[in-house]
C-alpha atoms as a PDB file:
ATOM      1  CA  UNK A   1      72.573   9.777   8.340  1.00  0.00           C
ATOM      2  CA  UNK A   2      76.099   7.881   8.492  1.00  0.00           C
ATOM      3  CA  UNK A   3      79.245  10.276   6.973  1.00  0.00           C
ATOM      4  CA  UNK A   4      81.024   8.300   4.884  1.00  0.00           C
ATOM      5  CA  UNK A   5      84.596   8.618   4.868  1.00  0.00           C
ATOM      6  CA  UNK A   6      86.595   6.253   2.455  1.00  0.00           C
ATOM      7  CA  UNK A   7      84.258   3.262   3.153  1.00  0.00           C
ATOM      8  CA  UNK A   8      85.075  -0.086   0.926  1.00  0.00           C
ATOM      9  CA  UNK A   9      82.246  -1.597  -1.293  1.00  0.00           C
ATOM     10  CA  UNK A  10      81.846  -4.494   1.218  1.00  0.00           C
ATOM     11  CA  UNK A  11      80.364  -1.974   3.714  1.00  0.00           C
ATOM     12  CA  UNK A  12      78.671  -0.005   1.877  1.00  0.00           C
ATOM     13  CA  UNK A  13      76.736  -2.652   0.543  1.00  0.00           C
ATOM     14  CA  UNK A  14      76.360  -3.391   4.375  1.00  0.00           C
ATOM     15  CA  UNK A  15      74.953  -0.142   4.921  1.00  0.00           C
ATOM     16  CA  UNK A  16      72.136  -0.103   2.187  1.00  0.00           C
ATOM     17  CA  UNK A  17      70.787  -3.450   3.597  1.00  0.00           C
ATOM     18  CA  UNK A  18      70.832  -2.355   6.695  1.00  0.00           C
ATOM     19  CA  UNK A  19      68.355   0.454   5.218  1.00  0.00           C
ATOM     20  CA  UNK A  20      66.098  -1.566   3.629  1.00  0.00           C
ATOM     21  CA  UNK A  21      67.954  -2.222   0.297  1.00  0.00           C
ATOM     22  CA  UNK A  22      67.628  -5.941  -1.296  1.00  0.00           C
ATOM     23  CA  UNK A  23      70.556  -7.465  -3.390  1.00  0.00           C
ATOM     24  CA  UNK A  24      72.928  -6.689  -4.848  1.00  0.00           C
ATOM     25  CA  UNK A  25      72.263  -8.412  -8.256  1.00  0.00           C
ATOM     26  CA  UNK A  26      74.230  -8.160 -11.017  1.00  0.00           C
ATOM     27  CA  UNK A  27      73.239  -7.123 -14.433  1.00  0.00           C
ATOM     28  CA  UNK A  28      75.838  -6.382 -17.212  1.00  0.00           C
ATOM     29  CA  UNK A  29      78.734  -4.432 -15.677  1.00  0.00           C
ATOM     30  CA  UNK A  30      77.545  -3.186 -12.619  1.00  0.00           C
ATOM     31  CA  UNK A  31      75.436  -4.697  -9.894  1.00  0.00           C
ATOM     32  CA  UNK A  32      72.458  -3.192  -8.369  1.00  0.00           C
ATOM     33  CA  UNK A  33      70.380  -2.817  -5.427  1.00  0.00           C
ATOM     34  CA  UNK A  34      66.852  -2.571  -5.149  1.00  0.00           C
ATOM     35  CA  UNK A  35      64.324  -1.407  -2.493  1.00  0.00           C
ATOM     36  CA  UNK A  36      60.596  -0.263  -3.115  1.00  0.00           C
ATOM     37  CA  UNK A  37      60.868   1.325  -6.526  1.00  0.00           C
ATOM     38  CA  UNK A  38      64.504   2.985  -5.844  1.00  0.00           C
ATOM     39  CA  UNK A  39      67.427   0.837  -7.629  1.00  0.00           C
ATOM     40  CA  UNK A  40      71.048   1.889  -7.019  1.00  0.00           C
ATOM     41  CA  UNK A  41      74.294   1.153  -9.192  1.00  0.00           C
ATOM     42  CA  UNK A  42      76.738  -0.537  -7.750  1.00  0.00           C
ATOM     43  CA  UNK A  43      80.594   0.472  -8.120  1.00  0.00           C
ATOM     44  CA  UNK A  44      82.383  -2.257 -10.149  1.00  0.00           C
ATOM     45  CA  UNK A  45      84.320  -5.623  -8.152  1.00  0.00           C
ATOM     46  CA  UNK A  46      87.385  -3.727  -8.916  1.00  0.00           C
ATOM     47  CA  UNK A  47      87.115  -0.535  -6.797  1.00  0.00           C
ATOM     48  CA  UNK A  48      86.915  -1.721  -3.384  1.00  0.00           C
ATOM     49  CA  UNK A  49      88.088   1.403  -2.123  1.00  0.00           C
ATOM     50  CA  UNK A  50      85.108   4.054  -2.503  1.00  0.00           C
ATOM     51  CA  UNK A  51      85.540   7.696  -2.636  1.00  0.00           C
ATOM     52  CA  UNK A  52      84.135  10.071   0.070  1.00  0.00           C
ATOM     53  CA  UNK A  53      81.508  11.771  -2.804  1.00  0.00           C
ATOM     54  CA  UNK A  54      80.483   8.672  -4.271  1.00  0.00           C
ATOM     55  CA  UNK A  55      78.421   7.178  -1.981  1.00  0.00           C
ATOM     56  CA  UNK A  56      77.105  10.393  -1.218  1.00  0.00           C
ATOM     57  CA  UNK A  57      75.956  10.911  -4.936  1.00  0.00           C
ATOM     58  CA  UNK A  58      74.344   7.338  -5.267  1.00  0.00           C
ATOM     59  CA  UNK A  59      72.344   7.762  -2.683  1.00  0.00           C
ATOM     60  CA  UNK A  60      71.300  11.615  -3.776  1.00  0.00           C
ATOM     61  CA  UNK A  61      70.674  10.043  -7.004  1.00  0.00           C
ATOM     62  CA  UNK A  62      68.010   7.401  -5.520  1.00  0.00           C
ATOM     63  CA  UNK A  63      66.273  10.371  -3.867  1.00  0.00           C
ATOM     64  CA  UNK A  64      67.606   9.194  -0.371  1.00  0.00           C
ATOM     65  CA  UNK A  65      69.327  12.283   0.892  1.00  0.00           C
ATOM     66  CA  UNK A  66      67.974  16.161   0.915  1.00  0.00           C
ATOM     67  CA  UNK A  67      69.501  17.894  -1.645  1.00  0.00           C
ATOM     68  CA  UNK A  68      70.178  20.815   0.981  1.00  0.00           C
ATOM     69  CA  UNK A  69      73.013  21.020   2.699  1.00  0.00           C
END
């Protein structure tokens, strides 16, 4: 699995269709990203900067990483 460290939203979107993710689409304020039956949120258009933990806890959240350490 890729470390993230301070990755921008364009990339990380790169990332999770490079793993099998479709989209994004966008629905209300966020966008989202499908694949299978897992969807992810998107970070807003106006963070393009992402924090280390945040891609880390959307894809814990969408049952894609071990939750041990």
């Amino acid at each position: 699995m890729k470390i993230f460290q301070h990755i921008n939203r364009t990339e990380f979107i790169e990332y999770l269709i490079k793993i099998g993710f479709d989209g994004p689409y966008a629905v209300g304020r966020h966008q989202f990203m499908m694949r299978g039956d897992s969807t992810i949120k998107i970070p807003c258009n106006n963070q393009i900067e992402l924090d280390t933990a945040i891609p880390y806890k959307i894809l814990k959240n969408a049952g894609l990483l071990n939750s041990k350490k």
